[in-house]
PDB file of N, CA and C in Angstrom:
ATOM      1  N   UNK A   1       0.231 -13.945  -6.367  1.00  0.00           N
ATOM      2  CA  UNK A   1      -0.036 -12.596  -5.898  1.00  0.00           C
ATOM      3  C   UNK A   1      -0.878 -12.596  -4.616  1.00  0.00           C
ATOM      4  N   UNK A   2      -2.037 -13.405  -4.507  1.00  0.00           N
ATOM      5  CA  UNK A   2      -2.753 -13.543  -3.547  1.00  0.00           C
ATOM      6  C   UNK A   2      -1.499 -13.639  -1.970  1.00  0.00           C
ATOM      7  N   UNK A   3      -0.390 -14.539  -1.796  1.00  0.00           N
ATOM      8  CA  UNK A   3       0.171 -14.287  -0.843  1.00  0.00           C
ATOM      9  C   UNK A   3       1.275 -13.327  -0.807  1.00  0.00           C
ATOM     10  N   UNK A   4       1.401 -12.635  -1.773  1.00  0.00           N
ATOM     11  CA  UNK A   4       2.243 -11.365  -1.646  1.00  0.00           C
ATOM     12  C   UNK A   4       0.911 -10.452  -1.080  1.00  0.00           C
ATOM     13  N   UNK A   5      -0.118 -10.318  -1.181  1.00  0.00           N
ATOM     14  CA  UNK A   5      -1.387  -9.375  -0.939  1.00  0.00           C
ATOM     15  C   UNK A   5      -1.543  -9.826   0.603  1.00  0.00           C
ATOM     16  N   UNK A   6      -1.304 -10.722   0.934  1.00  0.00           N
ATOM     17  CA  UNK A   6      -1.629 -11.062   2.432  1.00  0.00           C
ATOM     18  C   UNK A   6      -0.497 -10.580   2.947  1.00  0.00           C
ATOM     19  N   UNK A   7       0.502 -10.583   2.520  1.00  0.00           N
ATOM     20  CA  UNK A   7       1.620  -9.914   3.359  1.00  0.00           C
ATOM     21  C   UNK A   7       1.980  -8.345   3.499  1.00  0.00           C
ATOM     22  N   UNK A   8       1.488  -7.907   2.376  1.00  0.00           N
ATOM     23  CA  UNK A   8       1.153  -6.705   2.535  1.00  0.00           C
ATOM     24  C   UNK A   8       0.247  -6.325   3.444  1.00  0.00           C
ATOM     25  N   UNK A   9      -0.634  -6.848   3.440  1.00  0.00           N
ATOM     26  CA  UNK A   9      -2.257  -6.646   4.278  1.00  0.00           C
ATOM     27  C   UNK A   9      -1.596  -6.560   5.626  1.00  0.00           C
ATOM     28  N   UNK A  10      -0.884  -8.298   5.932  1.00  0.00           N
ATOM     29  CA  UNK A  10      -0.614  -7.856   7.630  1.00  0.00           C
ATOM     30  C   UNK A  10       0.702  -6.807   8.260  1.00  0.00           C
ATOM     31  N   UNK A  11       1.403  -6.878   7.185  1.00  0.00           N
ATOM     32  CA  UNK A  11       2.484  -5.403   7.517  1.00  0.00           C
ATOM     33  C   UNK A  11       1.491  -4.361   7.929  1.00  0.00           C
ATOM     34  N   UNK A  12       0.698  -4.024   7.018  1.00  0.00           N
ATOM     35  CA  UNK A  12       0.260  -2.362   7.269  1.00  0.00           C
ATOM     36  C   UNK A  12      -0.504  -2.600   8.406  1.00  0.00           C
ATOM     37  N   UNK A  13      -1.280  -3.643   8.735  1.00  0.00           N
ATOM     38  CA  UNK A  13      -2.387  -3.602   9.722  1.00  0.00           C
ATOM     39  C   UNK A  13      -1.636  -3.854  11.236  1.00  0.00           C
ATOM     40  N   UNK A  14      -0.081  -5.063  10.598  1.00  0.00           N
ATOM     41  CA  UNK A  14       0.461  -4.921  12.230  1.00  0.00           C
ATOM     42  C   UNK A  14       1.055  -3.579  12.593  1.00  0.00           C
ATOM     43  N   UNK A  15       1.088  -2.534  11.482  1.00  0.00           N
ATOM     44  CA  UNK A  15       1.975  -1.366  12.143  1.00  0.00           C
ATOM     45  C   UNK A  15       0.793  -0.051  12.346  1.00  0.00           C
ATOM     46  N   UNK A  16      -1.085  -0.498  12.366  1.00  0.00           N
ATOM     47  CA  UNK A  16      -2.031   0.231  12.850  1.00  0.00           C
ATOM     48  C   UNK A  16      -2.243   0.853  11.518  1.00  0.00           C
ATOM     49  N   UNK A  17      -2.298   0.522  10.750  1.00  0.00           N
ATOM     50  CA  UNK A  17      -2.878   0.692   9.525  1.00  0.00           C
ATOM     51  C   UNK A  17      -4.168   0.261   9.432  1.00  0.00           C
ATOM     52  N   UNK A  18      -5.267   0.598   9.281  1.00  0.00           N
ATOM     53  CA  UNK A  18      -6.647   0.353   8.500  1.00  0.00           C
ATOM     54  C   UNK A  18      -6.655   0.330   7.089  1.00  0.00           C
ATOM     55  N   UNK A  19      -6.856  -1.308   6.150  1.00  0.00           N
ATOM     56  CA  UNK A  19      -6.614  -1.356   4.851  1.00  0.00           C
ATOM     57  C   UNK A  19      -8.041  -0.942   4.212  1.00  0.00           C
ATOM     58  N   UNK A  20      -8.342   0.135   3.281  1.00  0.00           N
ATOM     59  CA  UNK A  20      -9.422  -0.027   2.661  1.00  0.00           C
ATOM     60  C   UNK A  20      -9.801  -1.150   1.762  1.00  0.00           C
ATOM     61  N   UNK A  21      -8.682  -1.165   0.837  1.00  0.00           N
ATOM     62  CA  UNK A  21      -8.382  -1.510  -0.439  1.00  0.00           C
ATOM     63  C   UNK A  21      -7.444  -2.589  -0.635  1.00  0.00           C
ATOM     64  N   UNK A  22      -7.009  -3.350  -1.114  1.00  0.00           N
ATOM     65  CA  UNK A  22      -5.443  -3.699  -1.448  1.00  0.00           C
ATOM     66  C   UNK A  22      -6.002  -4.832  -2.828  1.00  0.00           C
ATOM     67  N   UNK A  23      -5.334  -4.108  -4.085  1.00  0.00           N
ATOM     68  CA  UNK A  23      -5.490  -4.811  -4.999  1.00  0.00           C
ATOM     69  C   UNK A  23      -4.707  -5.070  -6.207  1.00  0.00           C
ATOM     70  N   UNK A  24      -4.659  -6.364  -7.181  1.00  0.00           N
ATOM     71  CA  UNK A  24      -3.765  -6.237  -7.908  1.00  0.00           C
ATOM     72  C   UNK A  24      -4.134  -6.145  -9.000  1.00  0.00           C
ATOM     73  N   UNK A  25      -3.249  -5.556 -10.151  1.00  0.00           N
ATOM     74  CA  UNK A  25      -3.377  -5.679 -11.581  1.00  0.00           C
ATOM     75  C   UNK A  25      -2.678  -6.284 -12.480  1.00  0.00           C
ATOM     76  N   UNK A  26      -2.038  -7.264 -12.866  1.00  0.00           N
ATOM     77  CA  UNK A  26      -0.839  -7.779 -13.343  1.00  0.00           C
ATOM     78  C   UNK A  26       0.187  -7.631 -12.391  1.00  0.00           C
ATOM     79  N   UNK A  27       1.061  -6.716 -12.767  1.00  0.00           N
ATOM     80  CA  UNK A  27       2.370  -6.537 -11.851  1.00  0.00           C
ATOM     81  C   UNK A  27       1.874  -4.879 -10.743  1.00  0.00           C
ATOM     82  N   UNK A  28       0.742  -4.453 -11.431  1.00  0.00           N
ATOM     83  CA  UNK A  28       0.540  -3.436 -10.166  1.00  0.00           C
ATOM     84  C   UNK A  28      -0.154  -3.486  -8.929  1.00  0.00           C
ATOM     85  N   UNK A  29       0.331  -3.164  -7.792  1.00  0.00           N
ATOM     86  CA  UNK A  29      -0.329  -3.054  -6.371  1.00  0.00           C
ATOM     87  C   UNK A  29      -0.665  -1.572  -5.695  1.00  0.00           C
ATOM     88  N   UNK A  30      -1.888  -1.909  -5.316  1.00  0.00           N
ATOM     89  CA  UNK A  30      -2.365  -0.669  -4.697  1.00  0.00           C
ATOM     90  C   UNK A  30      -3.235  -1.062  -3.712  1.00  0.00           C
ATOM     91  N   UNK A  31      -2.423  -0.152  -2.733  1.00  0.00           N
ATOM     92  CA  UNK A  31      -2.958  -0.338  -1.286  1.00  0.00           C
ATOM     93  C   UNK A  31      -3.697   0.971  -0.950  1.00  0.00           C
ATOM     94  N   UNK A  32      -5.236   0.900  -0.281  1.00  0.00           N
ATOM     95  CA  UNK A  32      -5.595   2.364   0.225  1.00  0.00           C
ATOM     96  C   UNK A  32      -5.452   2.177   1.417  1.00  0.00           C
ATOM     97  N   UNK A  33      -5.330   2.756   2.094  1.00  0.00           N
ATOM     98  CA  UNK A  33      -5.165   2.892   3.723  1.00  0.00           C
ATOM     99  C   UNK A  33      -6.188   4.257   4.167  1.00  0.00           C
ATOM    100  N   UNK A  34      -6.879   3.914   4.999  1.00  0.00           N
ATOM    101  CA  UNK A  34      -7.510   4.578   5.925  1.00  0.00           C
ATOM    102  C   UNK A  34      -7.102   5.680   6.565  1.00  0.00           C
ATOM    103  N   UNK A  35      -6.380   6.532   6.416  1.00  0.00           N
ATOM    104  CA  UNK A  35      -5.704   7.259   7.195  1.00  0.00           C
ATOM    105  C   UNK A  35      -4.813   8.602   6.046  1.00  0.00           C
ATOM    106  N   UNK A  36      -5.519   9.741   6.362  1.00  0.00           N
ATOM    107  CA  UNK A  36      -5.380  11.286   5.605  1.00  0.00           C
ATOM    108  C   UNK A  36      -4.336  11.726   5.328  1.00  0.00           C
ATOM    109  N   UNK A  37      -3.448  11.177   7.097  1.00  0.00           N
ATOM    110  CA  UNK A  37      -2.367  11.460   7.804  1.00  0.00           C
ATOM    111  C   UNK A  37      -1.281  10.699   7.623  1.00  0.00           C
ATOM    112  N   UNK A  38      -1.525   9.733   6.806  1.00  0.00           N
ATOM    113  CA  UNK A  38      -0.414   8.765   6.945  1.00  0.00           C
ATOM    114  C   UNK A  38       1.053   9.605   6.009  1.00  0.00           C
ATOM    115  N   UNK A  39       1.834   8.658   6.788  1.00  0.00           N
ATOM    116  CA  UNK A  39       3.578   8.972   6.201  1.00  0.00           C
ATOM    117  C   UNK A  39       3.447   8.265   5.271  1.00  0.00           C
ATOM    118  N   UNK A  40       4.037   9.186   3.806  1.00  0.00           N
ATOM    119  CA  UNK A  40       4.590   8.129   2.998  1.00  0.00           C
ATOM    120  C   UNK A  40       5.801   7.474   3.038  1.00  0.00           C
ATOM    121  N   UNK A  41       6.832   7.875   3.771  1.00  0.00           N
ATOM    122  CA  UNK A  41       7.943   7.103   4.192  1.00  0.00           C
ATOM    123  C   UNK A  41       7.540   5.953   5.106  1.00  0.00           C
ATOM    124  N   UNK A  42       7.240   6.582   6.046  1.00  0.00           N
ATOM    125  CA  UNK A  42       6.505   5.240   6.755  1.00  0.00           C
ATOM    126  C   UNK A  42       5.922   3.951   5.784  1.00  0.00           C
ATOM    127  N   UNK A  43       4.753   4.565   4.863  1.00  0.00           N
ATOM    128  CA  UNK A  43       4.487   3.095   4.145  1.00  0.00           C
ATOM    129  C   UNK A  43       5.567   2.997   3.610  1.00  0.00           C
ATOM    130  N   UNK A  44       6.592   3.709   3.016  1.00  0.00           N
ATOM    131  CA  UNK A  44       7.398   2.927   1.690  1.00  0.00           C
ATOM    132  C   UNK A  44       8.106   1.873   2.609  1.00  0.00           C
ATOM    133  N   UNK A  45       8.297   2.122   4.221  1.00  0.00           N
ATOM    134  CA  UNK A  45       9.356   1.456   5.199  1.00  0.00           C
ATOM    135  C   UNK A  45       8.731  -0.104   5.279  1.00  0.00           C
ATOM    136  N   UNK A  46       7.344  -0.014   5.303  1.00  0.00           N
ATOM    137  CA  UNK A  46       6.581  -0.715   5.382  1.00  0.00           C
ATOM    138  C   UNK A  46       6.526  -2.108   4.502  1.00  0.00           C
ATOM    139  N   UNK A  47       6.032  -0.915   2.809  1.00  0.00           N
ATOM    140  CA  UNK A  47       6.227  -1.959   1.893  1.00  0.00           C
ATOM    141  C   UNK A  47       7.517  -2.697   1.881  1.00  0.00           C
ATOM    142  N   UNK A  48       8.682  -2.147   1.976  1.00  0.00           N
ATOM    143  CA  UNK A  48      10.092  -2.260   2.105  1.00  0.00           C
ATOM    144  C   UNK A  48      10.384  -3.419   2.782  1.00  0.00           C
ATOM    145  N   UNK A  49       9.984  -3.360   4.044  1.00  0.00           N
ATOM    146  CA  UNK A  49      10.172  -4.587   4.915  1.00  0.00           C
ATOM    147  C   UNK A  49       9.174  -5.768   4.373  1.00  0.00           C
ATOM    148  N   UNK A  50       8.543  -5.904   3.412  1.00  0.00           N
ATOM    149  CA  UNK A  50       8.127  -7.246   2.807  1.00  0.00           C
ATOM    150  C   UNK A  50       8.509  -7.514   1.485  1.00  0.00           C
ATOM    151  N   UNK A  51       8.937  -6.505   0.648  1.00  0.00           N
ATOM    152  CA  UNK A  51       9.568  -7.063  -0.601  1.00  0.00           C
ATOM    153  C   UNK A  51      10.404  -5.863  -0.758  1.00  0.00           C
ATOM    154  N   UNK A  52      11.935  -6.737  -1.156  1.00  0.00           N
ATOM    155  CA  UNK A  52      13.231  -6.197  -1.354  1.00  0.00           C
ATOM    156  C   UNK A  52      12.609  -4.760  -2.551  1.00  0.00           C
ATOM    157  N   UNK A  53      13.988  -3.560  -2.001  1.00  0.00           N
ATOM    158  CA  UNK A  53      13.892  -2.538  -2.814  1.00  0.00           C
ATOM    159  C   UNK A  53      13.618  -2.599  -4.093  1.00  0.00           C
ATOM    160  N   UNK A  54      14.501  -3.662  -4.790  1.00  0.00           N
ATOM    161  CA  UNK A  54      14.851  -3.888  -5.925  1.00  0.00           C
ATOM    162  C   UNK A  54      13.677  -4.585  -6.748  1.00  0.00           C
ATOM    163  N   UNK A  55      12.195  -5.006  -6.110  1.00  0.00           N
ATOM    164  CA  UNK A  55      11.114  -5.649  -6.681  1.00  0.00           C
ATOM    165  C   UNK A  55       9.946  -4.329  -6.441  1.00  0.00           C
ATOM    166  N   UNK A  56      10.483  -3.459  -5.881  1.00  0.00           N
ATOM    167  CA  UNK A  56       9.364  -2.157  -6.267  1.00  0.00           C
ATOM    168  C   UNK A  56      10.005  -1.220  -6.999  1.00  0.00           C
ATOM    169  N   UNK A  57       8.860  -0.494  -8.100  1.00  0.00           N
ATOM    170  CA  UNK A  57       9.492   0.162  -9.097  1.00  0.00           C
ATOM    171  C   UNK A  57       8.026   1.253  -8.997  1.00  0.00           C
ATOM    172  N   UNK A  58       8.342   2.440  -9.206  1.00  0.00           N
ATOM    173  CA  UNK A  58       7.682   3.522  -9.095  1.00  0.00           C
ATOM    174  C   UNK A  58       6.423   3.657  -7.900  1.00  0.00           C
ATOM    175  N   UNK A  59       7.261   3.530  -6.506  1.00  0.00           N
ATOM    176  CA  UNK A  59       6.884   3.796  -5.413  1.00  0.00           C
ATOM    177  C   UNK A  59       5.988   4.889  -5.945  1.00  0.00           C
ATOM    178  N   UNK A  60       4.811   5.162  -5.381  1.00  0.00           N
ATOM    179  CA  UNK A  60       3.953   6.206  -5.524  1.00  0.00           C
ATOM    180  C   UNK A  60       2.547   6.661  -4.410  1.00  0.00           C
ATOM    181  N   UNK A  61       2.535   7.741  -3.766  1.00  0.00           N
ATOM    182  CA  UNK A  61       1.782   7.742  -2.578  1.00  0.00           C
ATOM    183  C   UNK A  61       0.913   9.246  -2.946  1.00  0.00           C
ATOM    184  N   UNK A  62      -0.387   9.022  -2.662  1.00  0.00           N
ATOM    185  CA  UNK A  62      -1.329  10.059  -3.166  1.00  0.00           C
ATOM    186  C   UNK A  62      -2.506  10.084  -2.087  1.00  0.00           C
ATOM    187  N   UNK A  63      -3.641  10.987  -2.543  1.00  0.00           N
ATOM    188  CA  UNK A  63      -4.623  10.387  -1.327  1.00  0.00           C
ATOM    189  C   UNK A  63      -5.620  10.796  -2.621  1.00  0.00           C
ATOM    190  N   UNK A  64      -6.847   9.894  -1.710  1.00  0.00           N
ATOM    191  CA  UNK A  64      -8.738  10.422  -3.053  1.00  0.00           C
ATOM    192  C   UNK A  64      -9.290  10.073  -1.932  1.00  0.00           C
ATOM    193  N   UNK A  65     -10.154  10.870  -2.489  1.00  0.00           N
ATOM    194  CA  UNK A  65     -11.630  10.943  -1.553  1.00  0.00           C
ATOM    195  C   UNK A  65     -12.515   9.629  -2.026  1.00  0.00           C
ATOM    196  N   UNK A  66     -13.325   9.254  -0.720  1.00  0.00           N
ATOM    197  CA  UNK A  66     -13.997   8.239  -0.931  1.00  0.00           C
ATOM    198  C   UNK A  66     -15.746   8.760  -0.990  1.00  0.00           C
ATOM    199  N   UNK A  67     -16.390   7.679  -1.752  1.00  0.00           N
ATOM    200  CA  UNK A  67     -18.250   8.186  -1.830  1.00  0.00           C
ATOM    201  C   UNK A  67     -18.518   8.592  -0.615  1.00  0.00           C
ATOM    202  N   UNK A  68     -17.887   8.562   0.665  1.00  0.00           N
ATOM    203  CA  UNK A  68     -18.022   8.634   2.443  1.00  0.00           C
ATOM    204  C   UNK A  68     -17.568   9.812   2.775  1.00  0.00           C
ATOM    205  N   UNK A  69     -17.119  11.150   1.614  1.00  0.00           N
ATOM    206  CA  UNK A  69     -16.221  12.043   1.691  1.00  0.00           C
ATOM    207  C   UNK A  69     -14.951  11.720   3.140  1.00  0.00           C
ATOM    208  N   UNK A  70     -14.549  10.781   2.768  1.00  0.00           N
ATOM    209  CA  UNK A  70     -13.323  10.205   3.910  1.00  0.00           C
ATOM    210  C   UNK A  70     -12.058  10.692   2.601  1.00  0.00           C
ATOM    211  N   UNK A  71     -10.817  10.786   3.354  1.00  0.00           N
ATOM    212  CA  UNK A  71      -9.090  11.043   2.344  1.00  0.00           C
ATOM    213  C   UNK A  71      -8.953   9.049   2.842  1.00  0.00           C
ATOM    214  N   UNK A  72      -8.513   8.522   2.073  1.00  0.00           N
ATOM    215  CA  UNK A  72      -7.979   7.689   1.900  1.00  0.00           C
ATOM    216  C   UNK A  72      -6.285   7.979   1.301  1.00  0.00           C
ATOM    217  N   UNK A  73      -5.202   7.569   1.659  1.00  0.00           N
ATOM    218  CA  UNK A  73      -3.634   7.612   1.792  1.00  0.00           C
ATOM    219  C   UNK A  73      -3.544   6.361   0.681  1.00  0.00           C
ATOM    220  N   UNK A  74      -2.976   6.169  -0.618  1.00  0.00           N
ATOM    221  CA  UNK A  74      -2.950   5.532  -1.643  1.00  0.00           C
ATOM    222  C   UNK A  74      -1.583   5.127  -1.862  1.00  0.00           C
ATOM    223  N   UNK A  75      -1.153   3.592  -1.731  1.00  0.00           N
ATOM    224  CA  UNK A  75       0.248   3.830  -2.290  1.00  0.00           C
ATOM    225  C   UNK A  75       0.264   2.709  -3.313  1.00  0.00           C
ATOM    226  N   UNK A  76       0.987   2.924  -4.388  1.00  0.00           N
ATOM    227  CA  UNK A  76       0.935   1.930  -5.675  1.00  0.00           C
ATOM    228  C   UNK A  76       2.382   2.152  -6.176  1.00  0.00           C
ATOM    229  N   UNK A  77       2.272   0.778  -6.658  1.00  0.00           N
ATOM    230  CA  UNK A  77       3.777   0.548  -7.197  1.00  0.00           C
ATOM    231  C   UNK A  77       4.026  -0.911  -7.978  1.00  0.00           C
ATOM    232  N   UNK A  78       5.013  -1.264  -8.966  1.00  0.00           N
ATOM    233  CA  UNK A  78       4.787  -2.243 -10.071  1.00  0.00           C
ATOM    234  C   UNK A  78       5.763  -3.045  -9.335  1.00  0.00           C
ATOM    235  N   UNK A  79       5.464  -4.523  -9.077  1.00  0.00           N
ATOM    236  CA  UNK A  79       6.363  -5.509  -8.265  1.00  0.00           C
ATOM    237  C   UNK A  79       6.872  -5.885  -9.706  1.00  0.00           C
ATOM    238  N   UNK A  80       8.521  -6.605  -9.229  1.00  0.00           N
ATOM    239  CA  UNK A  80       8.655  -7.182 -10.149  1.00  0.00           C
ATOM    240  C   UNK A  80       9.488  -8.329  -9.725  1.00  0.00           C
ATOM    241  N   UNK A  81       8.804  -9.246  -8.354  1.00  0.00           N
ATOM    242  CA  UNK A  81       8.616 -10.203  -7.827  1.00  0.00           C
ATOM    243  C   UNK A  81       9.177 -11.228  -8.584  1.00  0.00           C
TER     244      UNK A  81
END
């Protein structure tokens, strides 16, 4: 998981993403991103271009507030790598 997490990391950051977060739980990943504004198509394009459609399962994009009252852009989803 650790190098599926790095590849995630540099997708979002080469396409100007600021990562808050990026963490795993078994088969779940959740990435926060820095940004209020962000597209969720954009990330799903994102996640997309590092692991095939068919290894993400309940794409999911939300935002929460951080202790910094900042929106953080949330996307989580169950690999099945």
């Amino acid at each position: 998981m650790e190098e599926l997490k790095t590849e995630l990391r540099d997708a979002f950051e080469n396409d100007g993403y600021e990562i808050a977060e990026l963490s795993t739980n078994r088969d779940k990943v959740r990435i926060a991103v820095r940004d209020s504004e962000a597209s969720g198509e954009a990330l799903r394009e994102i996640t997309h271009g590092v692991l095939s459609a068919d290894d993400v399962l309940g794409f999911n994009v939300t935002t929460e507030s951080t202790a910094n009252d900042e929106i953080n852009t949330v996307v989580s989803f169950r690999y099945r790598g």
